[in-house]
C-alpha atoms as a PDB file:
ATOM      1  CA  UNK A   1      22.002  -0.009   5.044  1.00  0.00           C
ATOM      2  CA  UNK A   2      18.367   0.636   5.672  1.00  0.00           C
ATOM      3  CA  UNK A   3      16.352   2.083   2.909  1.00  0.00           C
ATOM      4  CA  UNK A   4      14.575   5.482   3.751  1.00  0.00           C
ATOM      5  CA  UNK A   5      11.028   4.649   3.631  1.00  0.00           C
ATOM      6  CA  UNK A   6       8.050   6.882   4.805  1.00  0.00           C
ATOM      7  CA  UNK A   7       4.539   7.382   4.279  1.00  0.00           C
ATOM      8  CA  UNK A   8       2.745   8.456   0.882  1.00  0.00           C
ATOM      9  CA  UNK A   9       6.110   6.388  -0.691  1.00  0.00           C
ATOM     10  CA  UNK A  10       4.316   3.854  -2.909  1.00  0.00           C
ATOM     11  CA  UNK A  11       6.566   0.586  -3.197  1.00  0.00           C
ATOM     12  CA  UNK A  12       7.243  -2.822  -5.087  1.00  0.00           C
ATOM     13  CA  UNK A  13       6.736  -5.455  -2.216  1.00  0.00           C
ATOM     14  CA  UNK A  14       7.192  -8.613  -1.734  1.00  0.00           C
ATOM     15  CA  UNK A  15       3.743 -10.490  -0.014  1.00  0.00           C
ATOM     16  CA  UNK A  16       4.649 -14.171   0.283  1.00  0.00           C
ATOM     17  CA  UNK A  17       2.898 -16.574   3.011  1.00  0.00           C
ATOM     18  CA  UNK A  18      -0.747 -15.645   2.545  1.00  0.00           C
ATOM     19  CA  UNK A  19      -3.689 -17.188   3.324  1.00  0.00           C
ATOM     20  CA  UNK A  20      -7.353 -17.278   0.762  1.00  0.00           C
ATOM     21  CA  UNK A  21      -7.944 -14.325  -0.739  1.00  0.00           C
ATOM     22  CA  UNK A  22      -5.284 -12.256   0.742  1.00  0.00           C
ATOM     23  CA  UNK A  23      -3.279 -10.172  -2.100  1.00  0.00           C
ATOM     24  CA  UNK A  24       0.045 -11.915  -2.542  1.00  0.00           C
ATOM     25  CA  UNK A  25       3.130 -12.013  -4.566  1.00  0.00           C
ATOM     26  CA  UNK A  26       5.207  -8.712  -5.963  1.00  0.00           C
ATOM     27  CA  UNK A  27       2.952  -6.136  -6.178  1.00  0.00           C
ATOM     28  CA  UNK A  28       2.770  -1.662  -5.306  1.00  0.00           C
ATOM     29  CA  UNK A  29       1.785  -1.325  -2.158  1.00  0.00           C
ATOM     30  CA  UNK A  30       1.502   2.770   0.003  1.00  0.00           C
ATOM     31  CA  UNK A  31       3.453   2.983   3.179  1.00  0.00           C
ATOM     32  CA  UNK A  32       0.774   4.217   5.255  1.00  0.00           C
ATOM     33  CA  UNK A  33       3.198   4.756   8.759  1.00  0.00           C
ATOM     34  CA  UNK A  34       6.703   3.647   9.487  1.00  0.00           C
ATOM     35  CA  UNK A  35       7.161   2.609  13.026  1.00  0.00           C
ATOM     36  CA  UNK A  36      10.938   2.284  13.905  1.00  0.00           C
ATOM     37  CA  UNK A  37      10.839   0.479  17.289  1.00  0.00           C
ATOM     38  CA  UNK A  38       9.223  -2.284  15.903  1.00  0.00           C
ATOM     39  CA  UNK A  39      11.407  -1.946  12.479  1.00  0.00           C
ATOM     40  CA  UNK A  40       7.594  -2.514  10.606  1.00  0.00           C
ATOM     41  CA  UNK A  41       5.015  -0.134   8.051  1.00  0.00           C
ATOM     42  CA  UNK A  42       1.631  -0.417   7.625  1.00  0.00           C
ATOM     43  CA  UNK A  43       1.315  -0.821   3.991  1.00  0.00           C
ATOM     44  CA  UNK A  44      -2.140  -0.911   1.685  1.00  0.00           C
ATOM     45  CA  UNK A  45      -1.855  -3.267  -0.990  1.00  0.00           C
ATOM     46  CA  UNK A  46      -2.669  -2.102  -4.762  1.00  0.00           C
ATOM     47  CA  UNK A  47      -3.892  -3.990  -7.629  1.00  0.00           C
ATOM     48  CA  UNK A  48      -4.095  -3.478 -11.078  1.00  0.00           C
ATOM     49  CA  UNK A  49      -7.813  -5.455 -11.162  1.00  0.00           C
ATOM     50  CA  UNK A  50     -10.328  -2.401 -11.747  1.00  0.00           C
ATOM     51  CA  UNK A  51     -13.314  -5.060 -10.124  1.00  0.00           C
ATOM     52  CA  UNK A  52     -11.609  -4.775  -6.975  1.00  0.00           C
ATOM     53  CA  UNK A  53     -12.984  -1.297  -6.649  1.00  0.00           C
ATOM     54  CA  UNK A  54     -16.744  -2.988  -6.171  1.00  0.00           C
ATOM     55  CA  UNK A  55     -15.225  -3.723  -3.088  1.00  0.00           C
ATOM     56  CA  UNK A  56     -16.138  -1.383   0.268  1.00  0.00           C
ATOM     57  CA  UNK A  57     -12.757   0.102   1.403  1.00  0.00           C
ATOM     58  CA  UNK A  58     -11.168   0.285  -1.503  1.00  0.00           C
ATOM     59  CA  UNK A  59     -10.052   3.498  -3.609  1.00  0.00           C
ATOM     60  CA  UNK A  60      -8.789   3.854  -7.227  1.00  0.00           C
ATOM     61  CA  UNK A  61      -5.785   5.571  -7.874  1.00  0.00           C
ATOM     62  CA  UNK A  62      -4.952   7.119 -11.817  1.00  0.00           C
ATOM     63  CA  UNK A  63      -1.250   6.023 -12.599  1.00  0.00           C
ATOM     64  CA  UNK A  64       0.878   9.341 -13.225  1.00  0.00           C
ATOM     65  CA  UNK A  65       4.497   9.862 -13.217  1.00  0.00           C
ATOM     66  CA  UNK A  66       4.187  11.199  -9.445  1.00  0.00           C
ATOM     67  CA  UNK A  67       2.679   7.844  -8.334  1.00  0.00           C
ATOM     68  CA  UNK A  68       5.299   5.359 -10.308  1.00  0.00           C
ATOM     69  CA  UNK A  69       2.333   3.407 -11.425  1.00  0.00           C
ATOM     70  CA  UNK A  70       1.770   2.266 -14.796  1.00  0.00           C
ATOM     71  CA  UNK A  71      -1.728   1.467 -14.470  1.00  0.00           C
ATOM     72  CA  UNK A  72      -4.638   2.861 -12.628  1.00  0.00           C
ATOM     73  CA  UNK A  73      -4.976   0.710  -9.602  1.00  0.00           C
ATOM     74  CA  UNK A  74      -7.236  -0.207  -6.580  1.00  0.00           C
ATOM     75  CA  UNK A  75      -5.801   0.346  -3.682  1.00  0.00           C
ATOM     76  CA  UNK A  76      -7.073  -2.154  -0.934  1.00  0.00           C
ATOM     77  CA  UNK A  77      -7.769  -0.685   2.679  1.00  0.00           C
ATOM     78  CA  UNK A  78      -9.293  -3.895   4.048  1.00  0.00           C
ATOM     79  CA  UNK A  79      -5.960  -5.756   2.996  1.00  0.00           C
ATOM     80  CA  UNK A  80      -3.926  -3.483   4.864  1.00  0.00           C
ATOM     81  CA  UNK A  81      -0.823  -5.321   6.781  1.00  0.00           C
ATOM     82  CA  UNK A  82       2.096  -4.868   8.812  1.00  0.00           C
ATOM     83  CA  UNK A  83       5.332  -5.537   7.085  1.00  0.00           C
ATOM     84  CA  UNK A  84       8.839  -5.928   8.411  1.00  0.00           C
ATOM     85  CA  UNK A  85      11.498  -3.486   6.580  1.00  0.00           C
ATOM     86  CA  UNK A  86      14.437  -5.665   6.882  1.00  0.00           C
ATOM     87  CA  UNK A  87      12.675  -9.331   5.531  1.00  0.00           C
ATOM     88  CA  UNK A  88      13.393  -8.101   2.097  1.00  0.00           C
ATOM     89  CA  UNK A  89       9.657  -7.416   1.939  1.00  0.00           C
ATOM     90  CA  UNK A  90      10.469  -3.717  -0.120  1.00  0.00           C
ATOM     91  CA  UNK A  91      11.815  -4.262  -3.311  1.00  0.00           C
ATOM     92  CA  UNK A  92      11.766  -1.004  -4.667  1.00  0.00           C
ATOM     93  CA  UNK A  93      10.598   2.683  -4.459  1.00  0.00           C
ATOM     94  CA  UNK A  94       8.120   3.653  -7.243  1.00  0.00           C
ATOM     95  CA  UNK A  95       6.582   6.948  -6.666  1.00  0.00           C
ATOM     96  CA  UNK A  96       4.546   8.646  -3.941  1.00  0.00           C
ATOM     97  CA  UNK A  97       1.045   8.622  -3.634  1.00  0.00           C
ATOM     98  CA  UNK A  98      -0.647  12.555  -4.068  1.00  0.00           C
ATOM     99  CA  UNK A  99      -1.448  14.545  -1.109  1.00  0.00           C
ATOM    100  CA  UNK A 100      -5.368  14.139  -1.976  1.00  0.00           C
ATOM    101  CA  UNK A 101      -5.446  10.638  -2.430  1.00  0.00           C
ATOM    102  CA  UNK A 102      -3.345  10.103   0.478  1.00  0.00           C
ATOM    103  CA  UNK A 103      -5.801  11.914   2.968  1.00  0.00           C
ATOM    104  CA  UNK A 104      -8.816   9.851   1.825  1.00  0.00           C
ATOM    105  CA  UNK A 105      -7.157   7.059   2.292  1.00  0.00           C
ATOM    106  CA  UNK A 106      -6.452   7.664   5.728  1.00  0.00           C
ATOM    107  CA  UNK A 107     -10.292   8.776   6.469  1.00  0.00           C
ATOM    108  CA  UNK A 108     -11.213   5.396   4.833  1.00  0.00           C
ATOM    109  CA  UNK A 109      -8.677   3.425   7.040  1.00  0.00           C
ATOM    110  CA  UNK A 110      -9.941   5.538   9.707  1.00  0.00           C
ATOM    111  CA  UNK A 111     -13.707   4.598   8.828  1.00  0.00           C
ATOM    112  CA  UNK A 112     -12.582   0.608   8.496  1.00  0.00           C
ATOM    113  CA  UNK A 113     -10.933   0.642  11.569  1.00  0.00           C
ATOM    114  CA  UNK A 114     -13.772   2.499  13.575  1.00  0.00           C
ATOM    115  CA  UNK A 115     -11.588   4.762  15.609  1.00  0.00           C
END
């Protein structure tokens, strides 16, 4: 059975087969979109490493029990990736992002992407 996952859900992925300084391992990550004919989501990766917000496209997020995160964390726009939903890539559902964050993180990806 396929899990129900949509955007704003923040989840525990799995990122294996990376290459330099790509984020990798288990780690949160926001379902940005969900696109079923392909079976993939576009996912930003998060990190718990507060120096990661020095970075340009990257946004910190305040844990809260909303958000599922125990930390505050950086979420990372320029590390954005595709990810298949059935490659056991989704571990589990933590939270959901807030409606505030979640809109500035789509001008940012917006802004990165230059569309």
């Amino acid at each position: 059975m396929q899990r129900a996952i949509k955007p704003m859900d923040i989840w525990m992925v799995s990122l294996t087969e990376t290459v330099g300084s790509e984020q990798m391992g288990q780690r949160p990550a926001i379902v940005i979109s969900v696109h079923n004919q392909s079976n993939t989501c576009m996912v930003v990766p998060l990190t718990k490493n507060s120096a990661a917000s020095r970075f340009p496209y990257s946004f910190t997020i305040a844990c809260s029990m909303v958000n599922g995160l125990s930390v505050d964390s950086v979420a990372l726009i320029f590390q954005m990736r595709s990810l298949s939903m059935t490659a056991g890539r989704f571990l589990s559902k933590m939270g959901s992002v807030e409606s505030g964050h979640f809109g500035r993180i789509k001008s940012l990806i917006k802004d990165y992407l230059q569309v």
